[in-house]
N, C-alpha and C. Protein backbone atom coordinates (compact mmCIF):
# COMPACT_ATOMS: atom_id res chain seq x y z
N UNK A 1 0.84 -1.17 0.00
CA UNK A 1 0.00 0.00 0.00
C UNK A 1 0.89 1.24 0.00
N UNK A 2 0.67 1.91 -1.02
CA UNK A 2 1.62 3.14 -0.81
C UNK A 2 1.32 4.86 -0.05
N UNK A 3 2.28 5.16 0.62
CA UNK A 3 2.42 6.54 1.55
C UNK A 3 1.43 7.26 1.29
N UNK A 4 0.04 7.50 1.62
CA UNK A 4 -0.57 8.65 1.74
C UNK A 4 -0.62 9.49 2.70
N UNK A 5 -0.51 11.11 2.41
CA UNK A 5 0.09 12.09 3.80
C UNK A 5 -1.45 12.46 4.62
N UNK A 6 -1.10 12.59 5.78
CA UNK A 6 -2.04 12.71 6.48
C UNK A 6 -3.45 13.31 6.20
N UNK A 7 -3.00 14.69 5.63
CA UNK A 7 -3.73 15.78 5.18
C UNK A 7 -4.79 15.30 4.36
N UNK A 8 -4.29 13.84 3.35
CA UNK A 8 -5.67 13.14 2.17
C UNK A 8 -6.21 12.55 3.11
N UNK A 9 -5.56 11.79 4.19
CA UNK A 9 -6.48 10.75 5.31
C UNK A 9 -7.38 11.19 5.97
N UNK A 10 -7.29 12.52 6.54
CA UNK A 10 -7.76 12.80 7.66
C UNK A 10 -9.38 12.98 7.75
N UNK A 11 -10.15 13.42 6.66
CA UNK A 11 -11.74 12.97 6.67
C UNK A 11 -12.02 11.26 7.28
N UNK A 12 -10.82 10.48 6.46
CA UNK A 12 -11.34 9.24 6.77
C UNK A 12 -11.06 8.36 8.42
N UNK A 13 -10.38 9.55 9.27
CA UNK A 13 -9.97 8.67 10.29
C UNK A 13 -11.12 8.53 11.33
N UNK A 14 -10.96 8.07 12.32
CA UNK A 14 -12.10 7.98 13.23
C UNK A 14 -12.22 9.15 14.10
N UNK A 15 -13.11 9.01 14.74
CA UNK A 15 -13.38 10.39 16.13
C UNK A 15 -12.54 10.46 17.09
N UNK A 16 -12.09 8.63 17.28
CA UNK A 16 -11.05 9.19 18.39
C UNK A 16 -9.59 8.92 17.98
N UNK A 17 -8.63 9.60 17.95
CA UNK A 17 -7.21 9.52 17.48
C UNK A 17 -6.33 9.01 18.03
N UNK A 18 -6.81 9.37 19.87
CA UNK A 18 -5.62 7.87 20.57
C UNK A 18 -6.26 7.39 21.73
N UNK A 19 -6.30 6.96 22.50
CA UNK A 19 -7.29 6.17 23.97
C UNK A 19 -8.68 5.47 23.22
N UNK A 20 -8.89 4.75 23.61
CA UNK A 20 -9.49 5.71 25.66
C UNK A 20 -8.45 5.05 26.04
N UNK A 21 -7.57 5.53 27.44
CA UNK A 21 -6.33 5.05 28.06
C UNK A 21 -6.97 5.36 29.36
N UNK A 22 -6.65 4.17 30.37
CA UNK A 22 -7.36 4.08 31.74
C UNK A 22 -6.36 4.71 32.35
N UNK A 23 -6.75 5.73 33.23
CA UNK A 23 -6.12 6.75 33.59
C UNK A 23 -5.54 6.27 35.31
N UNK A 24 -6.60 6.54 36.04
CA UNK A 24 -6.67 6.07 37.37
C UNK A 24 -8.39 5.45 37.54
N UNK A 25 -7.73 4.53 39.29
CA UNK A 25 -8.95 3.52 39.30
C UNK A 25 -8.72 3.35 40.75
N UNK A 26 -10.06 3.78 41.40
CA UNK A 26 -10.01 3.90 42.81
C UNK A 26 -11.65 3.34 43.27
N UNK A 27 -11.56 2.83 44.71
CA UNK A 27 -13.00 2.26 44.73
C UNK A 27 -13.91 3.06 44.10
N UNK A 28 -14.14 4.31 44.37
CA UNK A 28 -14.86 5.69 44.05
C UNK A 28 -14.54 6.52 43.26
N UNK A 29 -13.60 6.06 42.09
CA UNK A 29 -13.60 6.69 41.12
C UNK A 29 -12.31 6.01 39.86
N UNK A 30 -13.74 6.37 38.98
CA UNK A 30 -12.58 5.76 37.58
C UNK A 30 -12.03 7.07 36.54
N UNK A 31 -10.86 7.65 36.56
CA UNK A 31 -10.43 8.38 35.06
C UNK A 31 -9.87 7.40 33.90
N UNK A 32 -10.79 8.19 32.91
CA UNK A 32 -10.16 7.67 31.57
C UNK A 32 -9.71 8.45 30.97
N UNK A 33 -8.79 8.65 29.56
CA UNK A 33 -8.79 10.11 28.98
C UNK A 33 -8.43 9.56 27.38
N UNK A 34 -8.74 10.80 26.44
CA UNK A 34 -9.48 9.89 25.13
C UNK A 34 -8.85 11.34 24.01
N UNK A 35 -8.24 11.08 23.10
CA UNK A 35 -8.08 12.74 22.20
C UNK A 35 -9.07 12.12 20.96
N UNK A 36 -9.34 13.32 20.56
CA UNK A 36 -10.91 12.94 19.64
C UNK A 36 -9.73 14.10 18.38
N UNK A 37 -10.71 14.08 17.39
CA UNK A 37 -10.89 15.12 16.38
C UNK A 37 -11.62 15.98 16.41
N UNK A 38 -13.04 16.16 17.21
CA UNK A 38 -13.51 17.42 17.29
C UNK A 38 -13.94 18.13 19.10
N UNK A 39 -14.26 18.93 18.88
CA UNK A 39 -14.99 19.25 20.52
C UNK A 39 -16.15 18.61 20.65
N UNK A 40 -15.44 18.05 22.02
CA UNK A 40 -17.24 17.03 22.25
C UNK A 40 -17.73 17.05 23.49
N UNK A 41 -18.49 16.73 24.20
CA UNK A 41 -18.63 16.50 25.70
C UNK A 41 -18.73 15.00 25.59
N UNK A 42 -17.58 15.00 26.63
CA UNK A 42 -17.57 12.85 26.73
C UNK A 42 -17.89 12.64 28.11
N UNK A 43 -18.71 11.54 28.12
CA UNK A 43 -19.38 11.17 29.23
C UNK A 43 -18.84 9.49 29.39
N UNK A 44 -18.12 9.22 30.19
CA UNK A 44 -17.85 8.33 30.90
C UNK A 44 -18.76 7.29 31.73
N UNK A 45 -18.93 5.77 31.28
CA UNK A 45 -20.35 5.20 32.27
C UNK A 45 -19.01 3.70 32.45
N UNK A 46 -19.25 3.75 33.59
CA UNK A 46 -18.40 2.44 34.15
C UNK A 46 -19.62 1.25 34.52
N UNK A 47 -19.41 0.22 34.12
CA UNK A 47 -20.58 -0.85 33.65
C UNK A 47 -20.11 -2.14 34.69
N UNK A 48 -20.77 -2.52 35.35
CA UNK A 48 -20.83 -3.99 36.46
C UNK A 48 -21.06 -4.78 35.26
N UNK A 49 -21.00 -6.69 35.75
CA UNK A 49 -21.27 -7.56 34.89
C UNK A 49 -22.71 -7.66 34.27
N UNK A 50 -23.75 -6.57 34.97
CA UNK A 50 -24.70 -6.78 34.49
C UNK A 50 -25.40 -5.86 33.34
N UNK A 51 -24.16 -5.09 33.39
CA UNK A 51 -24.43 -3.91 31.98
C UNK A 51 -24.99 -2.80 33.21
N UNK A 52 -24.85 -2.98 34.21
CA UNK A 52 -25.68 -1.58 34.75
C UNK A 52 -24.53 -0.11 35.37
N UNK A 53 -24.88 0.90 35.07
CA UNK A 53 -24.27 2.05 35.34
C UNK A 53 -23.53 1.81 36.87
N UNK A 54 -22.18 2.28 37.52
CA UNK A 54 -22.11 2.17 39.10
C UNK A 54 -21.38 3.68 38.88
N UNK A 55 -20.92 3.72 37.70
CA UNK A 55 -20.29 5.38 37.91
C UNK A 55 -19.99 6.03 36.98
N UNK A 56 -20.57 7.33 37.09
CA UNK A 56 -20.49 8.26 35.97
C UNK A 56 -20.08 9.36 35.92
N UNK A 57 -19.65 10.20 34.63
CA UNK A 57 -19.23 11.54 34.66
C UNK A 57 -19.13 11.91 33.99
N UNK A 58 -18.88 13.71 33.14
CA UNK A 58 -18.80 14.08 32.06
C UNK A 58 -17.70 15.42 31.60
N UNK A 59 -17.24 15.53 30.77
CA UNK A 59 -16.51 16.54 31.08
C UNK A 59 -16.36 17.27 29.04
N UNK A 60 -16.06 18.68 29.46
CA UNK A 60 -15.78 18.87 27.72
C UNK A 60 -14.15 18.90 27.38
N UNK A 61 -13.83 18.44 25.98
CA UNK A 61 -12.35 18.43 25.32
C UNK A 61 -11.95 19.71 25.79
N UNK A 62 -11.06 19.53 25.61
CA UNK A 62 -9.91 20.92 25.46
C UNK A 62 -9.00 20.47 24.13
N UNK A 63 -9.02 21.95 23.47
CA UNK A 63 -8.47 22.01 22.03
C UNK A 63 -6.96 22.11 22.44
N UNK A 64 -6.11 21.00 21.72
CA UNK A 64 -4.47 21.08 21.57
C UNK A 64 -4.39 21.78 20.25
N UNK A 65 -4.66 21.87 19.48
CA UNK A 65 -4.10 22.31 18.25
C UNK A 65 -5.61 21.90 17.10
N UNK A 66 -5.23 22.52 15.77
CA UNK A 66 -6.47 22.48 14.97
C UNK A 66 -6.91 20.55 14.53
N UNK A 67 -7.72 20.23 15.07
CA UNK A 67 -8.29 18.45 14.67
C UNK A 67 -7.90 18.26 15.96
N UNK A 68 -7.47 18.77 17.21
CA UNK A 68 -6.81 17.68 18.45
C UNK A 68 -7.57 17.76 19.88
N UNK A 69 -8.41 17.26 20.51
CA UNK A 69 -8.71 18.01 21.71
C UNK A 69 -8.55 16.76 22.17
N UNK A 70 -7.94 16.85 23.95
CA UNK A 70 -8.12 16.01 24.62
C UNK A 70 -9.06 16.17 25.87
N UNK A 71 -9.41 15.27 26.71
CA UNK A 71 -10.10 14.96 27.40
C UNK A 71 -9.88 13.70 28.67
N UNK A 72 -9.81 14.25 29.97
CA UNK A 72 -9.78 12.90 31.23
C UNK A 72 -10.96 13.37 31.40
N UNK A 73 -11.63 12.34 31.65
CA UNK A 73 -13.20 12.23 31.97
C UNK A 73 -12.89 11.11 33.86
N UNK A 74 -13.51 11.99 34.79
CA UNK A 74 -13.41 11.02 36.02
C UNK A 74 -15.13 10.70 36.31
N UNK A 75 -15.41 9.35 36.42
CA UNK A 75 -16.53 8.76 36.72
C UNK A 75 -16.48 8.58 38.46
N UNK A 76 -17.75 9.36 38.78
CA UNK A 76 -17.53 8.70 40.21
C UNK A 76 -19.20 8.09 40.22
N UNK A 77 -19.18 7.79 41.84
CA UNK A 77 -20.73 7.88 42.13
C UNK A 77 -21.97 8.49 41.96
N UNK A 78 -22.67 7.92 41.82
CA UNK A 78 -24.06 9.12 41.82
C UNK A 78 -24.40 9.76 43.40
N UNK A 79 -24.03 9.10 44.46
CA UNK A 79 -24.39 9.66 45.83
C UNK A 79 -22.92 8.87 46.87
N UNK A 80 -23.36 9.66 48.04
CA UNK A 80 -22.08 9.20 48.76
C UNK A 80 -22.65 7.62 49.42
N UNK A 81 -23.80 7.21 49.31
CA UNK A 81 -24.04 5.42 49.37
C UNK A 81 -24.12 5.15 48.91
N UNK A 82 -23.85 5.24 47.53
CA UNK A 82 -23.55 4.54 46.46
C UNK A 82 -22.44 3.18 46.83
N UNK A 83 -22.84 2.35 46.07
CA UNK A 83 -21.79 0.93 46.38
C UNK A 83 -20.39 1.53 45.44
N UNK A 84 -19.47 1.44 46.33
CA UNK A 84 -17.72 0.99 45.53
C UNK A 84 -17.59 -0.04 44.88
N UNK A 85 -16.84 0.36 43.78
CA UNK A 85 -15.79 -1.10 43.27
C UNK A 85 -15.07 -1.65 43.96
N UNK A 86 -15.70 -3.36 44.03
CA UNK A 86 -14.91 -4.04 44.37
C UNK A 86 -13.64 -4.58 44.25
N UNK A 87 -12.39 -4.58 44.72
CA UNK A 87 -11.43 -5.52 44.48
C UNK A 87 -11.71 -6.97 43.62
N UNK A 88 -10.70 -7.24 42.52
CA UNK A 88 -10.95 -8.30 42.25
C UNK A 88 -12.47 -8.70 41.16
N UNK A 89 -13.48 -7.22 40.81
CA UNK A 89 -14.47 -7.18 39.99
C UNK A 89 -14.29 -6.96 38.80
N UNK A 90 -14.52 -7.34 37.90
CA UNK A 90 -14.09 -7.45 36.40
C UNK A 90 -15.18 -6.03 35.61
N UNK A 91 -15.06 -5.06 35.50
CA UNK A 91 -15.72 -3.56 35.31
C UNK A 91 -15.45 -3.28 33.85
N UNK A 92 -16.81 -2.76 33.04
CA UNK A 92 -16.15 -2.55 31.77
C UNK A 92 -16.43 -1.09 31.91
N UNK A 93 -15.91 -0.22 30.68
CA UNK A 93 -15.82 0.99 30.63
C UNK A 93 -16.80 1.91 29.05
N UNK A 94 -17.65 2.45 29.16
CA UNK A 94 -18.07 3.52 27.64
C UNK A 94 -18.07 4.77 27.84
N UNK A 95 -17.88 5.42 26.86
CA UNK A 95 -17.68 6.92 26.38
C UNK A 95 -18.82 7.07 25.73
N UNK A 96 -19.39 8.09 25.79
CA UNK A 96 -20.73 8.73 24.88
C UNK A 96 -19.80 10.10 25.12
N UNK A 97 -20.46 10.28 23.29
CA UNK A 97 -19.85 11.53 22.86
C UNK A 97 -20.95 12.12 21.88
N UNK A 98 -20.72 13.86 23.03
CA UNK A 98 -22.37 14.39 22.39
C UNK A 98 -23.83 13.37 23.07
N UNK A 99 -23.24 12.43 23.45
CA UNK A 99 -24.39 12.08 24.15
C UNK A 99 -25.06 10.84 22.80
N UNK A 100 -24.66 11.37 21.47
CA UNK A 100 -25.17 10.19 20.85
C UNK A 100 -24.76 8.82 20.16
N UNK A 101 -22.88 9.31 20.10
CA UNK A 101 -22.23 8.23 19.55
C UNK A 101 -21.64 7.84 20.87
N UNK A 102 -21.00 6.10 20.98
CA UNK A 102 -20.45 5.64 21.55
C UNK A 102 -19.28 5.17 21.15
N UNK A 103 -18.64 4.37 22.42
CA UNK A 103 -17.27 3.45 21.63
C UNK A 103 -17.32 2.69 20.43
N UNK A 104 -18.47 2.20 20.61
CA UNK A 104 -18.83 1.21 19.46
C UNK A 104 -19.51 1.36 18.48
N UNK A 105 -20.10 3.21 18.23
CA UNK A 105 -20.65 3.24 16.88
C UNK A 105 -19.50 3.13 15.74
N UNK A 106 -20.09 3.30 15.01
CA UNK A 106 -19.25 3.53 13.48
C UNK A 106 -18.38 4.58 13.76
N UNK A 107 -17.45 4.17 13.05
CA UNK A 107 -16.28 5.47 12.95
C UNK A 107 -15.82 5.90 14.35
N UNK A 108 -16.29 5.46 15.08
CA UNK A 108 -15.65 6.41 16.30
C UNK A 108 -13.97 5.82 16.94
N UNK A 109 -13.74 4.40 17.07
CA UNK A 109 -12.89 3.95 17.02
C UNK A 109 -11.73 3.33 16.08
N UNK A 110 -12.75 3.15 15.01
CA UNK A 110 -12.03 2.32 13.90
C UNK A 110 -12.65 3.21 13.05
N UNK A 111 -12.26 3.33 11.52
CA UNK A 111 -12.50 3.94 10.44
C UNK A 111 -13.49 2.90 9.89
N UNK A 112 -14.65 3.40 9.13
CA UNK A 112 -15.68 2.67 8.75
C UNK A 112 -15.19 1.91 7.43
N UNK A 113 -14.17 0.81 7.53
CA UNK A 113 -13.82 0.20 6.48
C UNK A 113 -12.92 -1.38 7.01
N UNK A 114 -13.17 -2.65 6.05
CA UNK A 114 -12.53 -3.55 6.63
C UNK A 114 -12.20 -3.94 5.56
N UNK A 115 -10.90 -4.28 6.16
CA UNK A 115 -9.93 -5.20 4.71
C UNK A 115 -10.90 -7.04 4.53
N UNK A 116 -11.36 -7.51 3.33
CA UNK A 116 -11.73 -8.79 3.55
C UNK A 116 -11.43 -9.31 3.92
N UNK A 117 -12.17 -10.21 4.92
CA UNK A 117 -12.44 -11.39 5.93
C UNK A 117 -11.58 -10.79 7.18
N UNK A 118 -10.88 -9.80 7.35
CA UNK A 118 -10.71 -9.14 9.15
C UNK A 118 -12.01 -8.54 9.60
N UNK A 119 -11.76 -9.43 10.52
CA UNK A 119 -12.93 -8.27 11.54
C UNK A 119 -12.31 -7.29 12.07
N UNK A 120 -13.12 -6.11 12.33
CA UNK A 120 -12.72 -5.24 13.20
C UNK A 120 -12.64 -5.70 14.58
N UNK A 121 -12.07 -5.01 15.53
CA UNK A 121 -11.99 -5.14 16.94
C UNK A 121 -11.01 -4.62 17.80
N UNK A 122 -11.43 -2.99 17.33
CA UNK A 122 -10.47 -1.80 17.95
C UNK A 122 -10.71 -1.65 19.00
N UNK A 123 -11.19 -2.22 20.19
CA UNK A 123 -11.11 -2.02 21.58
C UNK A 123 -10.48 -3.04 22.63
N UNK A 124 -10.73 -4.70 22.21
CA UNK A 124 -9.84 -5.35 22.91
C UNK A 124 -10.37 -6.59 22.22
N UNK A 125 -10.07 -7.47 23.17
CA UNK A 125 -10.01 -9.16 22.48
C UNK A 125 -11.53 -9.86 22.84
N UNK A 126 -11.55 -10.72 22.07
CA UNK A 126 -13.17 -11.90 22.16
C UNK A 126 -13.49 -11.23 20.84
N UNK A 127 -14.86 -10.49 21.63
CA UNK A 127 -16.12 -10.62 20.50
C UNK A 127 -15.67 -8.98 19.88
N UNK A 128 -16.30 -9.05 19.03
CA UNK A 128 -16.01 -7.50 18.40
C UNK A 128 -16.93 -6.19 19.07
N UNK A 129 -17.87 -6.75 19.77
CA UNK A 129 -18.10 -5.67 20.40
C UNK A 129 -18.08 -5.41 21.94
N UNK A 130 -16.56 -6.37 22.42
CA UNK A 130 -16.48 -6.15 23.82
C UNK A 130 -15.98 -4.93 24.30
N UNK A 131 -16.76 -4.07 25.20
CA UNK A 131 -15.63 -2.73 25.85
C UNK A 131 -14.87 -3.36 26.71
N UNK A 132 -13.64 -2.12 26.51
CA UNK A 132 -12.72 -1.90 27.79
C UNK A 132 -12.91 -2.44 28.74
N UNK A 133 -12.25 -2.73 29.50
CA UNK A 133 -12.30 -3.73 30.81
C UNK A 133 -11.23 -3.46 31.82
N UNK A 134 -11.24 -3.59 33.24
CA UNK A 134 -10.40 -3.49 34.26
C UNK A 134 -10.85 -3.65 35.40
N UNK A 135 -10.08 -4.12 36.54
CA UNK A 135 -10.66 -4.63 37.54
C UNK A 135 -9.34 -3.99 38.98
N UNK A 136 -9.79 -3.64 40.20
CA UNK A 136 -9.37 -3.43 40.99
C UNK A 136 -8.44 -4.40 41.42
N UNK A 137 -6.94 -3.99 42.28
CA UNK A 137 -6.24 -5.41 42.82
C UNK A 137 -6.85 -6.20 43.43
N UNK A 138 -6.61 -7.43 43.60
CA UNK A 138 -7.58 -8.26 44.60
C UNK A 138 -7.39 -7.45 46.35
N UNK A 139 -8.06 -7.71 47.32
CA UNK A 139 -8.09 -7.13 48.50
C UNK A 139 -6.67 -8.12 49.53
N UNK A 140 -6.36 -9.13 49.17
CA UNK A 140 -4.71 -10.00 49.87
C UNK A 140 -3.71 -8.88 48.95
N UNK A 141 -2.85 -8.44 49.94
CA UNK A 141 -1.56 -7.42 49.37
C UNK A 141 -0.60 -8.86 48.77
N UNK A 142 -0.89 -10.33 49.10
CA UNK A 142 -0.20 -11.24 48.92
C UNK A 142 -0.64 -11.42 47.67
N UNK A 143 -1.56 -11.02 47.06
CA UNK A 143 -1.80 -11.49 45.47
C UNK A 143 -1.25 -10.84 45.06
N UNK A 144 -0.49 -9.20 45.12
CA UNK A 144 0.13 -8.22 44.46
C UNK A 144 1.13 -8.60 43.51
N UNK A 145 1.28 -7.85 42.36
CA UNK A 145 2.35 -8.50 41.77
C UNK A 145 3.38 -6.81 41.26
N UNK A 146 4.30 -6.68 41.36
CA UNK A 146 5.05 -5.20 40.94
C UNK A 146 5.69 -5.46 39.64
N UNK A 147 5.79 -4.72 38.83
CA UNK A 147 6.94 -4.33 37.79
C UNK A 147 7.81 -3.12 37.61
N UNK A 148 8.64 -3.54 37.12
CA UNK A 148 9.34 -1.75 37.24
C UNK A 148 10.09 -2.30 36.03
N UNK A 149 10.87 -0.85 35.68
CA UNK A 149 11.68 -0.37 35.42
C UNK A 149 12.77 0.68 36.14
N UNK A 150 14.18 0.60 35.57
CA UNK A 150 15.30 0.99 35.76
C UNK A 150 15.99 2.16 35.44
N UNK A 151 16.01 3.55 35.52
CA UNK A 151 16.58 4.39 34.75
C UNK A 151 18.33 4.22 33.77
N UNK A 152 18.70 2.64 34.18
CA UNK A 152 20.19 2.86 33.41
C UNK A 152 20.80 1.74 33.87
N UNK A 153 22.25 1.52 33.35
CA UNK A 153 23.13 0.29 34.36
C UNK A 153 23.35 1.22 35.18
N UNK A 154 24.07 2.31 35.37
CA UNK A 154 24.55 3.11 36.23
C UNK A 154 24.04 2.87 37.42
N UNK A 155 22.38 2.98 37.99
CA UNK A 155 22.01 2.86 38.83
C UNK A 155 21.77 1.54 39.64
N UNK A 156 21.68 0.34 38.65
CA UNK A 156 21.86 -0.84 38.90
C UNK A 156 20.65 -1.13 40.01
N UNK A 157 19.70 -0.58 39.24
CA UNK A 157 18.59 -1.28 39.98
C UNK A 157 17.81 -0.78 41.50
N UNK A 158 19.04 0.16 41.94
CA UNK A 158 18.53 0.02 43.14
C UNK A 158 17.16 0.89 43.59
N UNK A 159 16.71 1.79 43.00
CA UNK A 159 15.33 2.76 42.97
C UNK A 159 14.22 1.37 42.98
N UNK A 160 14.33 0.73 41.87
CA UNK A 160 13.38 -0.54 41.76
C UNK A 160 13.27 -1.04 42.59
N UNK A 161 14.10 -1.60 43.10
CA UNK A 161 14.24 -2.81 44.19
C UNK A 161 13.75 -2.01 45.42
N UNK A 162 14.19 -0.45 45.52
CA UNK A 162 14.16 -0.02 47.03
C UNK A 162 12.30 0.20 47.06
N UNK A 163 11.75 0.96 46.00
CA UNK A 163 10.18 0.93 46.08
C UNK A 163 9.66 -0.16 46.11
N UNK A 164 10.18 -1.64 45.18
CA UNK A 164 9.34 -2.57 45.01
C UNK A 164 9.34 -3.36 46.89
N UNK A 165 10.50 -3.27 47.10
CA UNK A 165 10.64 -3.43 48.34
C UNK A 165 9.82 -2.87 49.90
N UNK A 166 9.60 -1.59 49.64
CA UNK A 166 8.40 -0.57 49.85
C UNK A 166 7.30 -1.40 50.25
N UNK A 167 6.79 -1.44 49.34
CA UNK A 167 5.57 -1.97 48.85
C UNK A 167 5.21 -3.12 49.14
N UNK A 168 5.91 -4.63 49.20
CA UNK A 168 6.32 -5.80 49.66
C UNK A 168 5.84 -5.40 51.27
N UNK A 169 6.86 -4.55 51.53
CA UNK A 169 6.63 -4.41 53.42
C UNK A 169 5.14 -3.80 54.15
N UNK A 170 4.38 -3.33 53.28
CA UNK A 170 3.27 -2.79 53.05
C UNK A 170 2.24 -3.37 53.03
N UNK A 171 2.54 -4.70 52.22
CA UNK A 171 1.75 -5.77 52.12
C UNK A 171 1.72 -6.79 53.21
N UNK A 172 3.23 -6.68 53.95
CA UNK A 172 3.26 -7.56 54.90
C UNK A 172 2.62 -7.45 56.14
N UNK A 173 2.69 -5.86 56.37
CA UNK A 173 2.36 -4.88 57.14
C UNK A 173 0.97 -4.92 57.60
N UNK A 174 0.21 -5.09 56.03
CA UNK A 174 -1.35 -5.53 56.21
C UNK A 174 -1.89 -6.82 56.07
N UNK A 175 -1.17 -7.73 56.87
CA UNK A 175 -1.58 -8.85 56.72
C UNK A 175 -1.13 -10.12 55.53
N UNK A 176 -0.29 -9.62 54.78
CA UNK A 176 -0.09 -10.35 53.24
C UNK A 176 1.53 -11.22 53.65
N UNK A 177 1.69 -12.13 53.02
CA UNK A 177 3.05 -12.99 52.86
C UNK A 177 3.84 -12.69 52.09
N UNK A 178 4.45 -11.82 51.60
CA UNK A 178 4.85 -11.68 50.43
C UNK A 178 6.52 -11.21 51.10
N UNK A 179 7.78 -11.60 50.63
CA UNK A 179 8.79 -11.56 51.28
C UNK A 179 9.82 -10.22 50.26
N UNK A 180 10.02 -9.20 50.37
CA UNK A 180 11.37 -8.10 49.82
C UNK A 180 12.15 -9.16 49.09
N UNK A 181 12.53 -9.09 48.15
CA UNK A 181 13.33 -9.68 47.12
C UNK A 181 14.08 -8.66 46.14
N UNK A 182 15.08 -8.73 45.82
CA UNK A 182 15.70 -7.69 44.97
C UNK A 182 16.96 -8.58 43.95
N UNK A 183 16.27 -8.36 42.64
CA UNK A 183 17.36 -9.31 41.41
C UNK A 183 18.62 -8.39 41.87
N UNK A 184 18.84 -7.44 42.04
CA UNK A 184 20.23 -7.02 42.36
C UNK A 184 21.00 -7.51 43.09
N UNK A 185 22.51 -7.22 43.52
CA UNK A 185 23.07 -7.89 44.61
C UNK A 185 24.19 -6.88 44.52
């Protein structure tokens, strides 16, 4: 397929240009944040296994430059007894934009076109029209699992090891088994 410059593409791309990217995720509140192509008001609905609303919110783009606006949208509760996310609950995530398109209309994620016999399935894996998904750590600090990264050899690890280490004691602290370990030496 040969180089076409942005400038011929750009009618044909979708609404949103990069995310939705899960921002932060707290019992009482989910951010997502999403850059579109035009000004929109995006409304955020965080979905239980049963398809039903537990938290919502809305917020308008802010323009980066001409075609660019971004947007963190934070979903919380509707009231302060409202039920929290659970640890360990499997939560999916939608955007309404303008209130009438979603993640999953046309064009909004994917460009309204498929190469034969691919399916689309610009949001994640299974079925083609599964949303976003994420789930709180489990509530044992012993299920925790850390990753890091290193700024260099120079430093040889030790920032990593000293937070992941942190954190380990934290867990132990609240009850969890989990023992300080450091690949360094």
């Amino acid at each position: 397929m040969p180089w076409t410059p942005l400038s011929e593409r750009w009618a044909s791309l979708p609404l949103v240009l990069a995310g939705p990217v899960l921002r932060r995720v707290q019992p009482d509140l989910v951010t997502v944040w999403v850059a579109v192509k035009t000004h929109q008001q995006v409304t955020l609905l965080v979905l239980d296994a049963a398809g039903d609303t537990v938290l919502t919110g809305a917020r308008e783009t802010a323009q980066l430059g001409p075609g660019c606006h971004l947007v963190a949208v934070t979903a919380r509760p509707a009231t302060a007894q409202a039920p929290r996310l659970r640890p360990g609950v499997l939560y999916h995530y939608d955007l309404a934009f303008g209130g009438a398109l979603r993640l999953r209309s046309p064009g909004v994620v994917a460009a309204d076109y498929t190469r034969p016999g691919e399916p689309v399935s610009a949001l994640g894996y299974g079925s083609d029209d599964a949303l976003p998904s994420f789930s709180l750590p489990p509530a044992d600090p012993a299920a925790w699992t850390s990753r890091s990264a290193c700024r260099g050899s120079a430093d040889r690890g030790r920032q990593c090891s000293t937070v992941s280490g942190r954190c380990r004691a934290r867990g132990r602290q609240a009850g969890g088994r989990g023992q300080p370990r450091s690949s360094t030496r």
